[in-house]
C-alpha atoms as a PDB file:
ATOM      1  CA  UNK A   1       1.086  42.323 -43.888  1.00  0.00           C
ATOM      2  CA  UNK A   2      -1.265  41.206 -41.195  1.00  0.00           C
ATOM      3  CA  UNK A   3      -0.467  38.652 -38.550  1.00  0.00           C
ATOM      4  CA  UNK A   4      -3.371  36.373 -37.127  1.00  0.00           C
ATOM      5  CA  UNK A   5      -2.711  35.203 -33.542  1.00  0.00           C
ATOM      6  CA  UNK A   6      -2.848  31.465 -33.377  1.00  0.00           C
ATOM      7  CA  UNK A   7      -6.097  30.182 -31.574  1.00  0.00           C
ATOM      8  CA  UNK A   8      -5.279  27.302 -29.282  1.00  0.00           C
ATOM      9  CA  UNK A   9      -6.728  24.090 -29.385  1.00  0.00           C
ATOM     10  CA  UNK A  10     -10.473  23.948 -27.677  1.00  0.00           C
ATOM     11  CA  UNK A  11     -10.087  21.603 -24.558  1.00  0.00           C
ATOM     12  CA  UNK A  12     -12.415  18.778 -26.479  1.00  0.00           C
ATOM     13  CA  UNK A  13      -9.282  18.398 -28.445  1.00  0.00           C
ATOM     14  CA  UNK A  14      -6.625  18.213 -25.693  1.00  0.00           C
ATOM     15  CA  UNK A  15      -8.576  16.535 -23.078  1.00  0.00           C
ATOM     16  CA  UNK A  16      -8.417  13.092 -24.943  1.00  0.00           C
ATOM     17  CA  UNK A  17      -4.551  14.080 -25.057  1.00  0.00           C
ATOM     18  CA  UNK A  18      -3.999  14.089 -21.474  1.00  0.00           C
ATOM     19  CA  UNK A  19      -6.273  11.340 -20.766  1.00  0.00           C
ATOM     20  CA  UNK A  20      -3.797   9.469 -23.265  1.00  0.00           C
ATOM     21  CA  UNK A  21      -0.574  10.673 -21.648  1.00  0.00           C
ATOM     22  CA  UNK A  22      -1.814   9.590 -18.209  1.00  0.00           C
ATOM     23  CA  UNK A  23      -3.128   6.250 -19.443  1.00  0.00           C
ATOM     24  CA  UNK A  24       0.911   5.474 -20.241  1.00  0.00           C
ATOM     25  CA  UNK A  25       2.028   5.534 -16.728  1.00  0.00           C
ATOM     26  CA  UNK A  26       5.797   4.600 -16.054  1.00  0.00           C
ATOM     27  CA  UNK A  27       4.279   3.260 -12.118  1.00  0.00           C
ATOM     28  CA  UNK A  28       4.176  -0.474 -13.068  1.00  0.00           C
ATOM     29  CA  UNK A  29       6.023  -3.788 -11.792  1.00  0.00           C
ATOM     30  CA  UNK A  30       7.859  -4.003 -15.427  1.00  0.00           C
ATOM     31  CA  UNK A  31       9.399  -0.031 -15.078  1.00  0.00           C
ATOM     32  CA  UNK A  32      10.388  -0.419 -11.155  1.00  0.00           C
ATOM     33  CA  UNK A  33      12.174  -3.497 -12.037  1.00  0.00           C
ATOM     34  CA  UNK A  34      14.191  -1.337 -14.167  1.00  0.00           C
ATOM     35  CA  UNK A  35      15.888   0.444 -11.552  1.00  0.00           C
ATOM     36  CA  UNK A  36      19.412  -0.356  -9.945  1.00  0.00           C
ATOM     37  CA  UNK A  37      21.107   1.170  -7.213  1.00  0.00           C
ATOM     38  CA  UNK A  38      23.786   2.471  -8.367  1.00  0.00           C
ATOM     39  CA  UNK A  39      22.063   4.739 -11.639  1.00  0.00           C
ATOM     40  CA  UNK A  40      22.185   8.471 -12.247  1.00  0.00           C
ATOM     41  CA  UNK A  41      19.180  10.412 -12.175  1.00  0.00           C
ATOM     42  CA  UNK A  42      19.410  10.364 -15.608  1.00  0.00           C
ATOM     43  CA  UNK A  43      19.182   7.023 -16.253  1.00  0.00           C
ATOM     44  CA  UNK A  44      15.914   7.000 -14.207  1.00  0.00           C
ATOM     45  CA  UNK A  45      14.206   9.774 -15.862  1.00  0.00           C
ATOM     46  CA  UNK A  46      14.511   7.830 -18.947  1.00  0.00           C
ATOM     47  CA  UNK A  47      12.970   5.195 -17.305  1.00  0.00           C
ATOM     48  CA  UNK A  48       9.922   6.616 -15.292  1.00  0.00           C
ATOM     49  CA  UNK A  49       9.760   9.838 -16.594  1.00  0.00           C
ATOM     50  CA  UNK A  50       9.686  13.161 -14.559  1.00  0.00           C
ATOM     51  CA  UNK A  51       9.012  12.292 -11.335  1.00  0.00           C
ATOM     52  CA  UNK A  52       5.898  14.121  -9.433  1.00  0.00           C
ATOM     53  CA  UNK A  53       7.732  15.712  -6.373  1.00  0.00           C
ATOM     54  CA  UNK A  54      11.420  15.701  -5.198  1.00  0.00           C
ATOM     55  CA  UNK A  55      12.363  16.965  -1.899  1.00  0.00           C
ATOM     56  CA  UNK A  56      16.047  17.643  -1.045  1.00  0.00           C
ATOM     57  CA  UNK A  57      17.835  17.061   2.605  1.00  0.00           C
ATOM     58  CA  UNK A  58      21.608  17.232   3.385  1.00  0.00           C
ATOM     59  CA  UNK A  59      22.694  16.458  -0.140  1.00  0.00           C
ATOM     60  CA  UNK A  60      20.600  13.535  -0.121  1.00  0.00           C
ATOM     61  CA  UNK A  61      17.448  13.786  -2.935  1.00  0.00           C
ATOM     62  CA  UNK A  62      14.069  11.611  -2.515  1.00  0.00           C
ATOM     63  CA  UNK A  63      11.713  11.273  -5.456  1.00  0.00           C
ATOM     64  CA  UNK A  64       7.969   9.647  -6.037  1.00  0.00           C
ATOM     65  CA  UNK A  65       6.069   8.678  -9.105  1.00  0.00           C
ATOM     66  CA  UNK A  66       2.606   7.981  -8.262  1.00  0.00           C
ATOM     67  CA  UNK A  67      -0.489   6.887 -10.085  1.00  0.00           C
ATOM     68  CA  UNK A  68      -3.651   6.600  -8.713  1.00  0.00           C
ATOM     69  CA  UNK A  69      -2.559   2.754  -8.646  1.00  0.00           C
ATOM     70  CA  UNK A  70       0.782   2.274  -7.008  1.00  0.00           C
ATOM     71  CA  UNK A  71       4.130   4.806  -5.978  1.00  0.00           C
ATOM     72  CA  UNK A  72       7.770   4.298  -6.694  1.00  0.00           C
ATOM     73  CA  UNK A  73       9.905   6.243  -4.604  1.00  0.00           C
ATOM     74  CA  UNK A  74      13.792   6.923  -5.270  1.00  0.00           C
ATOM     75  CA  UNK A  75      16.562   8.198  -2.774  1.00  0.00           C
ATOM     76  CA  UNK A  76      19.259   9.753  -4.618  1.00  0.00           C
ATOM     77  CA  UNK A  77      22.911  10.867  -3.317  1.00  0.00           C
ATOM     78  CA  UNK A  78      25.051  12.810  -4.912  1.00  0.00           C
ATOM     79  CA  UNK A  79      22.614  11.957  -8.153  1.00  0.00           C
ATOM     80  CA  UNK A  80      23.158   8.422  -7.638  1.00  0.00           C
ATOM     81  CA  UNK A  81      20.319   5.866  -6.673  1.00  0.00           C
ATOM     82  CA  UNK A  82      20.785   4.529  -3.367  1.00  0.00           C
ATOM     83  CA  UNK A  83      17.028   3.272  -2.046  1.00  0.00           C
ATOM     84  CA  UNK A  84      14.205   2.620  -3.981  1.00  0.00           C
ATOM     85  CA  UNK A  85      10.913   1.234  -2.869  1.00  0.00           C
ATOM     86  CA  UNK A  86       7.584   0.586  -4.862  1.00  0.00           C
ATOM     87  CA  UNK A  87       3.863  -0.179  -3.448  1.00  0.00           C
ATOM     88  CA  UNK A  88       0.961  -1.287  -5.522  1.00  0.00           C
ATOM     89  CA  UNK A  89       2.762  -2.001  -8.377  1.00  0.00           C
ATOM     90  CA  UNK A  90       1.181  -4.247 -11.448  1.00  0.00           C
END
């Protein structure tokens, strides 16, 4: 029996993927409004999606979506929202 490796998709194909994915950005007024202190991490990831940094400080967790429009950020403690903030937002 003979096995053929798969081939991968040329990047024509996925390039209009990722320009798709990143044309649905979670960073808008409608999302951030969304967002209660008070929510698990969860809870926001379901919201805005996986969020592009997190830094962690004496049990206390900050997180930022960004676009190349606006930027939510999120403090978390003890995976609970405590802060949020948003700029640019539409």
């Amino acid at each position: 029996m003979t096995v053929r490796p798969t081939r991968c998709p040329p990047l024509a194909i996925l390039a209009p993927c990722f320009l798709l994915i990143a044309a649905c950005s979670k960073v808008t007024a409608e999302d951030y409004a969304k967002i209660r202190s008070g929510m698990d991490y969860r809870e926001v990831i379901a919201i805005l999606g996986i969020p592009a940094s997190c830094d962690d400080s004496a049990g206390f967790k900050s997180c930022k979506w960004e676009d190349e429009k606006g930027r939510i950020a999120i403090r978390f403690f003890g995976d609970k929202a405590i802060l949020h903030t948003g700029r640019n937002l539409r």
